[in-house]
Protein backbone atom coordinates (compact mmCIF):
# COMPACT_ATOMS: atom_id res chain seq x y z
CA UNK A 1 -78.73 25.92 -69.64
CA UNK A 2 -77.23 27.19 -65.96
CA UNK A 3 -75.03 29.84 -65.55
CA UNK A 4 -72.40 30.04 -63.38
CA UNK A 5 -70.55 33.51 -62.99
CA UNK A 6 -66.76 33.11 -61.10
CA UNK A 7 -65.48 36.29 -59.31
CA UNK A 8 -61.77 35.95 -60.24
CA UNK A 9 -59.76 34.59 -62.99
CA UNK A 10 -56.68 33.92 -60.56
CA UNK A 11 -55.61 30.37 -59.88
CA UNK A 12 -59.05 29.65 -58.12
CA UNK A 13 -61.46 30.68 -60.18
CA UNK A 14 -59.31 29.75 -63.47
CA UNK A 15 -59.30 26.00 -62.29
CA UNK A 16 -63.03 26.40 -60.84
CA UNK A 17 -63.84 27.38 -64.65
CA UNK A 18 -61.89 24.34 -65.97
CA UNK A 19 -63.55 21.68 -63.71
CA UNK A 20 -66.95 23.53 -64.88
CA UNK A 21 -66.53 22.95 -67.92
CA UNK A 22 -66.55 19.46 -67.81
CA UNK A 23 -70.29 19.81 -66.65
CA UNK A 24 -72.55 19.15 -69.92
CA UNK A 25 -74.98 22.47 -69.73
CA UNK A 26 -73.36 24.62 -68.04
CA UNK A 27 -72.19 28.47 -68.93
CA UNK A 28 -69.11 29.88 -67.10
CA UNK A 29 -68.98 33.45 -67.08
CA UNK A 30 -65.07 33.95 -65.43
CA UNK A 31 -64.96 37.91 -64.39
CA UNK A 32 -61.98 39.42 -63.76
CA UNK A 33 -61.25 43.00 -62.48
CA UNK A 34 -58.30 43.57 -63.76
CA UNK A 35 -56.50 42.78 -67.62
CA UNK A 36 -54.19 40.26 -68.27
CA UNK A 37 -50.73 40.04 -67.90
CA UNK A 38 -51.49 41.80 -64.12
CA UNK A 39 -48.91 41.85 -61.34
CA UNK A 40 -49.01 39.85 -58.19
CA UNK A 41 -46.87 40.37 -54.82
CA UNK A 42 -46.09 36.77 -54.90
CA UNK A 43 -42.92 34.66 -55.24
CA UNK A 44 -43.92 32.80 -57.81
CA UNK A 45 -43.31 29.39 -56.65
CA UNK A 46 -44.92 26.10 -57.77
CA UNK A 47 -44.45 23.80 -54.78
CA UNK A 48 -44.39 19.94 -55.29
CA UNK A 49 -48.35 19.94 -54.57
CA UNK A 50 -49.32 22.56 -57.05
CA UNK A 51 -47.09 20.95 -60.06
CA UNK A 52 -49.27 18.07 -59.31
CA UNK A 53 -52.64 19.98 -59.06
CA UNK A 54 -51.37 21.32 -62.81
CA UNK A 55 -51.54 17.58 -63.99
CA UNK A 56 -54.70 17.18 -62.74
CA UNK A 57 -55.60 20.08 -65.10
CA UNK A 58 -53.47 19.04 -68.25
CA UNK A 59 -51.09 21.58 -67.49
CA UNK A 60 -48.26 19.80 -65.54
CA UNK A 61 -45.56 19.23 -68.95
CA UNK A 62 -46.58 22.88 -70.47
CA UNK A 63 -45.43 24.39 -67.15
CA UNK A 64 -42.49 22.42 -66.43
CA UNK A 65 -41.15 22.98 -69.76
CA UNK A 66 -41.15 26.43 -69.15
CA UNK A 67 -40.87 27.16 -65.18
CA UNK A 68 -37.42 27.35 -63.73
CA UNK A 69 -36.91 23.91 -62.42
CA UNK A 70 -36.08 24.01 -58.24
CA UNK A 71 -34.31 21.29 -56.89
CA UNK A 72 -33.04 22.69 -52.97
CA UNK A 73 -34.01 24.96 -50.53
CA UNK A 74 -31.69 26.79 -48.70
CA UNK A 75 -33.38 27.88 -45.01
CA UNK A 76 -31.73 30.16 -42.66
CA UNK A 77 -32.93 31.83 -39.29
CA UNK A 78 -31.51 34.48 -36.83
CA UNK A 79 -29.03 35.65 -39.18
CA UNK A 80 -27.09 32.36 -39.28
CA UNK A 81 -25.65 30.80 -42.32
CA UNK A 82 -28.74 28.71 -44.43
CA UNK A 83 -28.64 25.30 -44.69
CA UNK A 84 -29.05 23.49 -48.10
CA UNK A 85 -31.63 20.90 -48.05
CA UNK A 86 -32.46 18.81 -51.48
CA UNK A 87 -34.75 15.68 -51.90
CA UNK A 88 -36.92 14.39 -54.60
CA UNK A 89 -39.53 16.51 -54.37
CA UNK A 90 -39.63 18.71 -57.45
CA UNK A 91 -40.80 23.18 -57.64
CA UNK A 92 -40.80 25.18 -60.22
CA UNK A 93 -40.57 29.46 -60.46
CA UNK A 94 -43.01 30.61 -63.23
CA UNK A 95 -43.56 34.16 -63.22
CA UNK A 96 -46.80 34.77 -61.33
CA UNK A 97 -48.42 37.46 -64.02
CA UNK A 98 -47.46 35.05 -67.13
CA UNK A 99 -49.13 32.43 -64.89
CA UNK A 100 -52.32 33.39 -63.98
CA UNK A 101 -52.47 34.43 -67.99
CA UNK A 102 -52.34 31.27 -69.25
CA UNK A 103 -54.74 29.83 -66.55
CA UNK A 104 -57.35 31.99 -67.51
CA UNK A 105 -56.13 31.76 -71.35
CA UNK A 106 -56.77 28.27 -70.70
CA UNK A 107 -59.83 28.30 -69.08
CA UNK A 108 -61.38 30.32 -71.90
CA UNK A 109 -59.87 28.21 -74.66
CA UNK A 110 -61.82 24.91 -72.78
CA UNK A 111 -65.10 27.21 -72.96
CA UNK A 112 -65.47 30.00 -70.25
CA UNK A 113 -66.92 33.30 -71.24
CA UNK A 114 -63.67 35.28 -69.87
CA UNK A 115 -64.69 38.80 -69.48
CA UNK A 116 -61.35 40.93 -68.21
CA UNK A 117 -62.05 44.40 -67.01
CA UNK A 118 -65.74 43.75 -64.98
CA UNK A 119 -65.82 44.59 -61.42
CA UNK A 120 -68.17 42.76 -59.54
CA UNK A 121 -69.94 45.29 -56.86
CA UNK A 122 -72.23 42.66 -55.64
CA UNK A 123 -74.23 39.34 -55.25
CA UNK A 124 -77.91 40.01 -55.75
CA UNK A 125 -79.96 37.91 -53.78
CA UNK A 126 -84.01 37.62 -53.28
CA UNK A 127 -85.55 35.69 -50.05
CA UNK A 128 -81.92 34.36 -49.36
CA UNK A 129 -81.60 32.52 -52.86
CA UNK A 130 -78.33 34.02 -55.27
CA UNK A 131 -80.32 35.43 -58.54
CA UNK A 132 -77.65 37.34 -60.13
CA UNK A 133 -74.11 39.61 -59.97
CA UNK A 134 -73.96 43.10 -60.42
CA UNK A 135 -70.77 44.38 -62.32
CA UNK A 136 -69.82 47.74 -63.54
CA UNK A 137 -70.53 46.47 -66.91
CA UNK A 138 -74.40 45.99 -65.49
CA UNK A 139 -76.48 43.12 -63.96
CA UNK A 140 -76.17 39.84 -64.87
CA UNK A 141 -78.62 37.10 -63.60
CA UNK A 142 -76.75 33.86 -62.43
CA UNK A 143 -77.94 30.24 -61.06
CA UNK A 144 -74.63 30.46 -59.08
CA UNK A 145 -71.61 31.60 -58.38
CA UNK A 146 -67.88 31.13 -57.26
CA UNK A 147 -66.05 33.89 -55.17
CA UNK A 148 -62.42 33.57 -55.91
CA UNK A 149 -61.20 37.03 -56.08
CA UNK A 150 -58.72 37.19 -53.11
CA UNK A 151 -58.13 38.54 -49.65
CA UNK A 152 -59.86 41.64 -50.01
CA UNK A 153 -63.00 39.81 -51.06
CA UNK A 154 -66.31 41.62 -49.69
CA UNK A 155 -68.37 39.88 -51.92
CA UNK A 156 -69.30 36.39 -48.97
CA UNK A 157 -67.98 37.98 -45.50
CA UNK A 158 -67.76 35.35 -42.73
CA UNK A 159 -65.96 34.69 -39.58
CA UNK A 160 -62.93 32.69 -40.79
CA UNK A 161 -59.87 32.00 -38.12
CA UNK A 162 -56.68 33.23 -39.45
CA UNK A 163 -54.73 36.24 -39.66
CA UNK A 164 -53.79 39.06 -42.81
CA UNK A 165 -50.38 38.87 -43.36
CA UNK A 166 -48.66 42.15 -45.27
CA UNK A 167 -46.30 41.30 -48.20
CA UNK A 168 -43.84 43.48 -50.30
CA UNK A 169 -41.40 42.26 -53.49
CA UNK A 170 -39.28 43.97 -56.06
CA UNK A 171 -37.15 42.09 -59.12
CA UNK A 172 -33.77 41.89 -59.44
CA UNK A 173 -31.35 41.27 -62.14
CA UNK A 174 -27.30 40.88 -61.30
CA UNK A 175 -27.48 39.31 -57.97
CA UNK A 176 -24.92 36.47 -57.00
CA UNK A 177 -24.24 32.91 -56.52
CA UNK A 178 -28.06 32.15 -58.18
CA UNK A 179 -28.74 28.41 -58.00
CA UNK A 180 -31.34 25.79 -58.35
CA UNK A 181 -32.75 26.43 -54.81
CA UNK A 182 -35.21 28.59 -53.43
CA UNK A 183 -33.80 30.77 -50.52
CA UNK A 184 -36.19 31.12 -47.31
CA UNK A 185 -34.74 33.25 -44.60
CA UNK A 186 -36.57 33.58 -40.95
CA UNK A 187 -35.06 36.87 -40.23
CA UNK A 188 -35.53 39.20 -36.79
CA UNK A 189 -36.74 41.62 -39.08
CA UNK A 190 -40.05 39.26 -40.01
CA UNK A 191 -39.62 36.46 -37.69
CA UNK A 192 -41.94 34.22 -36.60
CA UNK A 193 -42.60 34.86 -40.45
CA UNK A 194 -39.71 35.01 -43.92
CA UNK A 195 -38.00 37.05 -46.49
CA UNK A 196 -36.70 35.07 -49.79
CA UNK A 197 -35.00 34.71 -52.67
CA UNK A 198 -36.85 32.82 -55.45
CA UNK A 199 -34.71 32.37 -59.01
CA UNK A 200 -36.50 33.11 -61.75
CA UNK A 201 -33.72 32.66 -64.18
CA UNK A 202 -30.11 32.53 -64.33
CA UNK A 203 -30.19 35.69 -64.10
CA UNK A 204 -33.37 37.46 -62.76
CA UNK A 205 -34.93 36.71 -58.77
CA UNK A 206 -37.79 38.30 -56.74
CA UNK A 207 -37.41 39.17 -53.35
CA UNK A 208 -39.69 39.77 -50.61
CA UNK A 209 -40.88 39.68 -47.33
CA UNK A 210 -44.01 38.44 -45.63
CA UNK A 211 -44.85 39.34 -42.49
CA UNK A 212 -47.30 40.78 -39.27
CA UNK A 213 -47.70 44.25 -39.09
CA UNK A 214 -47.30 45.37 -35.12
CA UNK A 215 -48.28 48.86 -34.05
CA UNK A 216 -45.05 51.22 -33.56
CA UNK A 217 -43.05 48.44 -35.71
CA UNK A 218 -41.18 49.12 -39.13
CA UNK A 219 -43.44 49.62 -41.94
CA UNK A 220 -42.94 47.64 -44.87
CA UNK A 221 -40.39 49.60 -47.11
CA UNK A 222 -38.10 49.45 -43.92
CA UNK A 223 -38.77 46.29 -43.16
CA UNK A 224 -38.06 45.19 -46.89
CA UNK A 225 -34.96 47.27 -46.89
CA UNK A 226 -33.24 45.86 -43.65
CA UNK A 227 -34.10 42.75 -45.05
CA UNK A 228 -32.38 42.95 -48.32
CA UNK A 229 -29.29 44.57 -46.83
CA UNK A 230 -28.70 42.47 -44.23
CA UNK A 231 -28.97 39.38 -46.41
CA UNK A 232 -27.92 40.22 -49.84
CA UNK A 233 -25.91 43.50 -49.31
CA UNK A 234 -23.04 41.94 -50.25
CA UNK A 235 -24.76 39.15 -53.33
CA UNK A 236 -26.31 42.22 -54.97
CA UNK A 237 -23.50 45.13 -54.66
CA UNK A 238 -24.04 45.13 -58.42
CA UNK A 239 -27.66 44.06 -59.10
CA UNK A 240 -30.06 46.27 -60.50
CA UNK A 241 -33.73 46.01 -59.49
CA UNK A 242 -36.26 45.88 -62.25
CA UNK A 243 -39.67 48.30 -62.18
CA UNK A 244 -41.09 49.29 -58.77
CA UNK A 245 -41.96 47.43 -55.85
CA UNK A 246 -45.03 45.68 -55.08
CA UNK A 247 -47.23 44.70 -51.76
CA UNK A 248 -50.29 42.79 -51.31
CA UNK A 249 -52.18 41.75 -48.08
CA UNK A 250 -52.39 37.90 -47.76
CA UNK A 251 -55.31 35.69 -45.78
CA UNK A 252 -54.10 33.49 -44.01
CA UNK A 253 -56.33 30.49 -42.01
CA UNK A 254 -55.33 27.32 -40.35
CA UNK A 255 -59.55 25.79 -40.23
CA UNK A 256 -61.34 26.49 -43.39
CA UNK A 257 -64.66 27.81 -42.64
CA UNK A 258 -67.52 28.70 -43.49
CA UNK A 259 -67.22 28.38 -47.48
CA UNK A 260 -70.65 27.93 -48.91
CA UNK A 261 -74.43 29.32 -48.70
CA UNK A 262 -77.13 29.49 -51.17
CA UNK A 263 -75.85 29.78 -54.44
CA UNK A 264 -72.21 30.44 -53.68
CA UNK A 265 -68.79 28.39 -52.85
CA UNK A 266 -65.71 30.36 -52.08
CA UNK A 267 -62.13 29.16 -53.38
CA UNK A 268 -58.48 30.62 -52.79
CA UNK A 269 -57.65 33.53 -51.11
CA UNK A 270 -61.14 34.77 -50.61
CA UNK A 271 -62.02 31.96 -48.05
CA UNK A 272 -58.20 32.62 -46.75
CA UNK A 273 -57.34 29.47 -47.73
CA UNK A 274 -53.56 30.36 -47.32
CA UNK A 275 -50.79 28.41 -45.52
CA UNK A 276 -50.60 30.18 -42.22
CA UNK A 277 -46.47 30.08 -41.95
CA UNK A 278 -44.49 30.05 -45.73
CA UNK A 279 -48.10 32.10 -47.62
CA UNK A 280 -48.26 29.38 -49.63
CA UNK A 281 -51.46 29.82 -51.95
CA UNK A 282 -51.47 28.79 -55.69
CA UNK A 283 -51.87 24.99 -54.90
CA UNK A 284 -54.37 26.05 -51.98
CA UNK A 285 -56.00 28.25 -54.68
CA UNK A 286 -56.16 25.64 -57.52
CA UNK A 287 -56.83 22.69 -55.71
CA UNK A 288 -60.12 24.80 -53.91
CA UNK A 289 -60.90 25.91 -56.81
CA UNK A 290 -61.14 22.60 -58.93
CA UNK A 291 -63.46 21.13 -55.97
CA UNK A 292 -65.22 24.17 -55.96
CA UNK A 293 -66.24 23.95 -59.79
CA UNK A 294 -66.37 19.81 -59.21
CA UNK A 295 -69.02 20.10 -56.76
CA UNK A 296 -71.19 22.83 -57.89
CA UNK A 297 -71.32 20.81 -61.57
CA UNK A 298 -72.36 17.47 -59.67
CA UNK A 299 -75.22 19.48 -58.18
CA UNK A 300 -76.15 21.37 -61.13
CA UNK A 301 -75.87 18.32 -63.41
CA UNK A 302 -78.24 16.29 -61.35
CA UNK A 303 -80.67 19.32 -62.16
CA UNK A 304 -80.84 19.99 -58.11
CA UNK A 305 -81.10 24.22 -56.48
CA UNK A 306 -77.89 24.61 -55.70
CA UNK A 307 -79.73 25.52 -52.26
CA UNK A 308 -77.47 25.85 -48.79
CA UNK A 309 -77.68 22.62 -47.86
CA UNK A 310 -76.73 21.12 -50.63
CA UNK A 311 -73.21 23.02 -51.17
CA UNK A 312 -72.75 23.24 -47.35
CA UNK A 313 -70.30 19.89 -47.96
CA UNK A 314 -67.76 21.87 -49.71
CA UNK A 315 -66.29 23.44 -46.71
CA UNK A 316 -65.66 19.54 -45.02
CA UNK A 317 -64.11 18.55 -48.62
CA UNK A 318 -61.78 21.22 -48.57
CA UNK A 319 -60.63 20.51 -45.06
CA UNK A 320 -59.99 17.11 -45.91
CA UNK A 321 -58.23 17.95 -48.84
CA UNK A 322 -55.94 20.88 -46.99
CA UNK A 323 -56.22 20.19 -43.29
CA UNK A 324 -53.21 18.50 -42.26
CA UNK A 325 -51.33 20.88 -44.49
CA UNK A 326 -52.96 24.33 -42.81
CA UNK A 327 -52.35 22.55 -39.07
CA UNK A 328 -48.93 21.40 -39.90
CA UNK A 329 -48.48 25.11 -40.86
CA UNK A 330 -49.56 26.60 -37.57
CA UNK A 331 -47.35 24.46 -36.03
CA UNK A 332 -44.42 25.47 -37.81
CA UNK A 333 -45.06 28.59 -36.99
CA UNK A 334 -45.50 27.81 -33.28
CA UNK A 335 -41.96 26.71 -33.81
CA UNK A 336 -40.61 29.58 -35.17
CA UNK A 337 -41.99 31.54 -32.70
CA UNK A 338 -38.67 30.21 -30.59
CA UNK A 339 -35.21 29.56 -31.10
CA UNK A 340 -35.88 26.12 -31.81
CA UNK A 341 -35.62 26.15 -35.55
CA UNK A 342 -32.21 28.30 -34.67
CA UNK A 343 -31.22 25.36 -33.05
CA UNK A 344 -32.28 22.86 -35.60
CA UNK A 345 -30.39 24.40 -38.37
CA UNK A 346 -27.20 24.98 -36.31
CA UNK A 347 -27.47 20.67 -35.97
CA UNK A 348 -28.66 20.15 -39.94
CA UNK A 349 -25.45 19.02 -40.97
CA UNK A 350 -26.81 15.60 -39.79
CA UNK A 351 -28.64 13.53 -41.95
CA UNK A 352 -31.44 12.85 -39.64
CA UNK A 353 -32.15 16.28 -38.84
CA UNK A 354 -31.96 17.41 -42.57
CA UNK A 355 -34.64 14.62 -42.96
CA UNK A 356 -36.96 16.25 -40.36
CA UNK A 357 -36.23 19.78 -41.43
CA UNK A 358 -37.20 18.37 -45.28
CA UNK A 359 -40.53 16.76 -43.98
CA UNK A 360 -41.31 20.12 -42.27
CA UNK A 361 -40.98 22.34 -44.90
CA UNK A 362 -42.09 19.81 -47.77
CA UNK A 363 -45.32 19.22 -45.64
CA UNK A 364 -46.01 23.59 -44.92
């Protein structure tokens, strides 16, 4: 019998668990930090590609049937009036701390040893081969292991291109003219990055901000603030928010890199494998993940050392997999660097440039 231990039990190292566990053998030890439900600065949102990766995993109807169904997008920029763009591709809003519950709820229930409440300090290694973990619940020896525990992730440093991105969110209940559609705003105040509005019911939205921190600039309560003023002053003159506010640091990379030695694969946020313009992460995480847990089961079925060479592949498969994605990202956000997205919206009421402006965004 192997054991596998996976550093994380967000989307990545839930779905790296799942795939394991189709590998006759194997024992999947899925650590997490932190007890379920835990919050998230994230917005939630299940984009067309992660409702499919969901499928993949047997989750796709559960989800649906309980997500807030998205249908539009509404995009503005430079404080203009947002333009409403709807097509066939389906989203979903399910509450990010209910999500990553059931992911890991589900990754136990197909066989994973979920242990909630384990820090993992460090990967143990002897003459360059991975021989164990050690936790704050003590040492445990491993044949491998997945890193998937997110952008602060010490635990396989590497020189990855990208940037970390700063995020902040609160909840909100009472705010107006709630819809089907997802609200994306490319604001002065975070340009060449976005504040939203994502629905999570009728009733109830996040809101938030992602953007680059400059030296001398706002910080990110003032940032947040201007933000929600600006935009929604008037929408939620009689909206209450709901708990505190939250921020997180996100990885972002347009190349994954370097993703594998002996021993080890890295999914998700921990190999920044983050779209570099809209933060887009729990398909990036989920769909790593899976080939993450795919390929490390191939190699330990075939009763092979998972040795460097042998998991040095993974990083290629996950480029093919997210590549065109993570570059059409950067260029997006070459674009919104300029006024030409301005310009683009303030033409959208044309069918052919609502086209374009769909592909974009559906393709980020």
């Amino acid at each position: 019998m192997k054991r596998v231990a996976i550093i994380g039990a967000g989307p990545a190292g839930s779905a790296a668990a799942i795939a394991l566990r189709r590998t006759a053998g194997v024992e999947v030890v899925l650590l997490e930090r932190k007890t379920f439900p835990r919050a998230k600065a994230c917005g939630s949102g299940l984009s067309p590609w992660a409702l499919d990766t969901l499928d993949d995993l047997g989750l796709g109807r559960a989800i649906r049937a309980a997500a807030y169904p998205i249908r539009a997008a509404l995009i503005g920029a430079g404080l203009g009036a947002p333009v409403e763009l709807r097509s066939r591709y389906q989203a979903a809003i399910y509450l990010r701390s209910d999500f990553d519950m059931l992911l890991a709820r589900e990754a136990a229930r197909r066989g994973a040893d979920l242990r909630e409440g384990v820090r993992v300090d460090a990967l143990a290694r002897h003459a360059g081969r991975l021989v164990g973990v050690s936790t704050s619940g003590g040492d445990l020896e491993v044949d491998a292991a997945i890193v998937c525990n997110g952008a602060t992730s010490t635990l396989a440093p590497a020189s990855r291109p990208g940037r970390t991105l700063n995020a902040i969110m609160g909840w909100y209940e009472g705010v107006e003219g709630i819809s089907d559609a997802v609200e994306l705003y490319f604001d002065p105040v975070v340009k060449p990055y976005y504040g939203w509005l994502f629905p999570e019911s009728p009733r109830r939205v996040n809101i938030g901000i992602c953007y680059a921190p400059t030296d001398g600039g706002p910080n990110a309560l003032e940032r947040f603030e201007t933000f929600v003023a600006t935009r929604f002053g008037r929408r939620a003159r009689h909206a209450t928010r709901i708990g505190r506010l939250v921020g997180h640091p996100i990885a972002t990379t347009y190349r994954p890199a370097a993703l594998s030695q002996h021993g080890t694969l890295v999914a998700g946020e921990a190999g920044r494998l983050v779209d570099p313009v809209t933060a887009e992460g729990i398909h990036h995480a989920m769909a790593t993940g899976l080939i993450a847990g795919e390929m490390l089961g191939d190699v330990l079925a075939r009763g092979l050392e998972p040795t460097a060479e042998r998991l040095a592949p993974h990083t290629a498969r996950v480029r093919r997999r997210l590549g065109a994605g993570l570059w059409t990202g950067q260029a997006l956000l070459a674009v919104t660097r300029t006024p030409v997205l301005d310009w683009a919206l303030r033409f959208a009421s044309t069918r052919s440039m609502k086209s374009v402006l769909t592909w974009a965004l559906a393709r980020a």
